[in-house]
C-alpha atoms as a PDB file:
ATOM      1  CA  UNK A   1     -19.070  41.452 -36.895  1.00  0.00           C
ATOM      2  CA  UNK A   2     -20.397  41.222 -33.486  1.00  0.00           C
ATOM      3  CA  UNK A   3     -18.633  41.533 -30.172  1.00  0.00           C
ATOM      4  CA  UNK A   4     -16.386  38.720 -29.742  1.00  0.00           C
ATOM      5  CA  UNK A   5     -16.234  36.923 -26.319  1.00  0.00           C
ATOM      6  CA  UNK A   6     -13.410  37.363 -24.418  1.00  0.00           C
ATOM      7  CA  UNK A   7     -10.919  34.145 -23.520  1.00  0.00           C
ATOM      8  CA  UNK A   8     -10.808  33.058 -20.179  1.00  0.00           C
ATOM      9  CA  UNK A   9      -7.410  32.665 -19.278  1.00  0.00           C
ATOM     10  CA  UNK A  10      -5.217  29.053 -19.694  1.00  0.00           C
ATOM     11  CA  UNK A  11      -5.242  27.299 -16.865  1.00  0.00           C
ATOM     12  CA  UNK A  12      -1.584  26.266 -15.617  1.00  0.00           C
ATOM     13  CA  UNK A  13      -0.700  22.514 -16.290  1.00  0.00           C
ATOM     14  CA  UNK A  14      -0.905  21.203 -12.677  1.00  0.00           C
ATOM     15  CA  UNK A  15       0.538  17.721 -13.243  1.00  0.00           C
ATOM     16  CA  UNK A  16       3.622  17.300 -11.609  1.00  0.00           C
ATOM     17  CA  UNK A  17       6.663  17.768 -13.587  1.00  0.00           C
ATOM     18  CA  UNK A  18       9.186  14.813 -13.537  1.00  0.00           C
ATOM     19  CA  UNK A  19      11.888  15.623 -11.245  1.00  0.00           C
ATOM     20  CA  UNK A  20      15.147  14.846 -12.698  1.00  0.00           C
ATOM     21  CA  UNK A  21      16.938  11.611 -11.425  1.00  0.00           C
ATOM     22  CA  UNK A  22      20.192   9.865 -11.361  1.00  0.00           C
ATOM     23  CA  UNK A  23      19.613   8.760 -15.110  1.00  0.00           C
ATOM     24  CA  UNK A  24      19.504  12.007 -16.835  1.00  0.00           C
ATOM     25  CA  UNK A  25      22.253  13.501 -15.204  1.00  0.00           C
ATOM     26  CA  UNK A  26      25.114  11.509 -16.534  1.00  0.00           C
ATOM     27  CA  UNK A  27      24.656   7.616 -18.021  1.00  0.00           C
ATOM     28  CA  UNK A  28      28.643   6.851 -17.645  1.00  0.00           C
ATOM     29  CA  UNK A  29      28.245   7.441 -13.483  1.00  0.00           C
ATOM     30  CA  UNK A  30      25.052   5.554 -12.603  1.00  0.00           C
ATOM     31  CA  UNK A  31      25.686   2.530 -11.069  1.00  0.00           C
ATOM     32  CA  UNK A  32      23.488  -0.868 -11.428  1.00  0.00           C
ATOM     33  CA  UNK A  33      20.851  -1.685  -8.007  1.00  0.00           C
ATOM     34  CA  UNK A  34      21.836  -4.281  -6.044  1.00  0.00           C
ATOM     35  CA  UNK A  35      20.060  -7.869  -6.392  1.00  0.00           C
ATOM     36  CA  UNK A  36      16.779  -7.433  -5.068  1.00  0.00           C
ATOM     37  CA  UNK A  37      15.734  -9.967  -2.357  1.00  0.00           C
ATOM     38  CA  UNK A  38      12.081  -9.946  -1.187  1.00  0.00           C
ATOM     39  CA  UNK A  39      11.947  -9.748   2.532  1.00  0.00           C
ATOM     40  CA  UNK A  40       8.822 -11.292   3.821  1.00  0.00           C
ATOM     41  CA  UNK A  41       6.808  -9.967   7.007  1.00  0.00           C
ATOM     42  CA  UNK A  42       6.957 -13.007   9.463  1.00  0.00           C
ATOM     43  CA  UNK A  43       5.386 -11.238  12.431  1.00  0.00           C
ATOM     44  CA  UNK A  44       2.034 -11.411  12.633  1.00  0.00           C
ATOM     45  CA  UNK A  45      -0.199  -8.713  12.448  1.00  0.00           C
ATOM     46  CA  UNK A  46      -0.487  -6.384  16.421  1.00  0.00           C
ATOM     47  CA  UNK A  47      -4.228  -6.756  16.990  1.00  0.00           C
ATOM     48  CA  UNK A  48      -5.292  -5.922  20.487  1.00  0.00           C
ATOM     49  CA  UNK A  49      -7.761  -7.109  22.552  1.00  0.00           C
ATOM     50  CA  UNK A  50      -7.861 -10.275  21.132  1.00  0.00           C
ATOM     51  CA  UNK A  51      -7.231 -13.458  22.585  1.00  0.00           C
ATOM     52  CA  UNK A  52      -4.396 -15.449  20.176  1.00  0.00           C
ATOM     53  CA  UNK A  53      -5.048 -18.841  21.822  1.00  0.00           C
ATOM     54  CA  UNK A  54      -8.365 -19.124  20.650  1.00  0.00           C
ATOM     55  CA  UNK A  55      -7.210 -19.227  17.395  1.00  0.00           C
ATOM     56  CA  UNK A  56      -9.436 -20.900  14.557  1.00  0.00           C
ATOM     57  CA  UNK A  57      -8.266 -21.883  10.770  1.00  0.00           C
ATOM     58  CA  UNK A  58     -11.396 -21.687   8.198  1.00  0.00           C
ATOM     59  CA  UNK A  59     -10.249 -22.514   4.347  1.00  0.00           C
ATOM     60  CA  UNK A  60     -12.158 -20.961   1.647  1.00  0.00           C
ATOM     61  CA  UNK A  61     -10.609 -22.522  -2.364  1.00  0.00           C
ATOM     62  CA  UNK A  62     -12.465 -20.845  -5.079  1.00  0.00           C
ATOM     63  CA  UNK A  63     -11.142 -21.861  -8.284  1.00  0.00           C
ATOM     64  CA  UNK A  64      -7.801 -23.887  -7.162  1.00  0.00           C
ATOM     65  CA  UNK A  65      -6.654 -20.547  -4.904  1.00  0.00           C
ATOM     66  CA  UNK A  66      -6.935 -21.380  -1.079  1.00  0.00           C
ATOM     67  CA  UNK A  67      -7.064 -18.710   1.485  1.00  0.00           C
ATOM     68  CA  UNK A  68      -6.717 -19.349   4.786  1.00  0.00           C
ATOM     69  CA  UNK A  69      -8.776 -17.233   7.273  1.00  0.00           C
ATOM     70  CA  UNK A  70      -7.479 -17.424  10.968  1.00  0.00           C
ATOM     71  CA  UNK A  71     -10.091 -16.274  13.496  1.00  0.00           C
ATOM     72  CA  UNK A  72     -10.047 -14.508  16.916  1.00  0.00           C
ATOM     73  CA  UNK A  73     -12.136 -14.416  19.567  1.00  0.00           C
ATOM     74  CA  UNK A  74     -12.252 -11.052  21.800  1.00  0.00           C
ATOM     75  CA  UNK A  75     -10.721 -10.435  25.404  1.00  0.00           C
ATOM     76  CA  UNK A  76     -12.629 -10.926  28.393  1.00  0.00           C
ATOM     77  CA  UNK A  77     -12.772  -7.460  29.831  1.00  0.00           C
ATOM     78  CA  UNK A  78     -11.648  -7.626  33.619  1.00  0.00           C
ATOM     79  CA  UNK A  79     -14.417  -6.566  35.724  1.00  0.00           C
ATOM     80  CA  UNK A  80     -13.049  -3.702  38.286  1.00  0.00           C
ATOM     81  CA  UNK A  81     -13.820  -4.094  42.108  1.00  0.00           C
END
């Protein structure tokens, strides 16, 4: 037989191993989440150097699904003297 070719080594499994959590330490202790309730964002986005009273509303509805597009139009910058 001829010379056989020599095995590169296994690479190590680099995936991160599951770290263990309150589950699988012990079932009888582990107490139900709370009621989720979905807290909405009702401040608008910070955007800067944009003027928020020139505001203007464009609707786009493709396929019954409306999106509403609000538009800004820049600052003036202040001229220095």
């Amino acid at each position: 037989p001829g010379p056989s070719k020599a095995q590169p080594p296994a690479k190590k499994d680099r995936r991160k191993k599951p770290e263990p959590g309150p589950s699988s330490s012990n079932p009888s202790t582990t107490h139900a989440p709370p009621p989720s309730t979905k807290k909405y964002n009702i401040n608008p986005a910070k955007l800067r150097n944009v003027d928020r009273s020139s505001a203007t509303y464009h609707s786009v509805t493709v396929n019954d699904f409306t999106v509403v597009i609000t538009e800004f139009k820049p600052k003036n910058k202040k001229l220095k003297k």
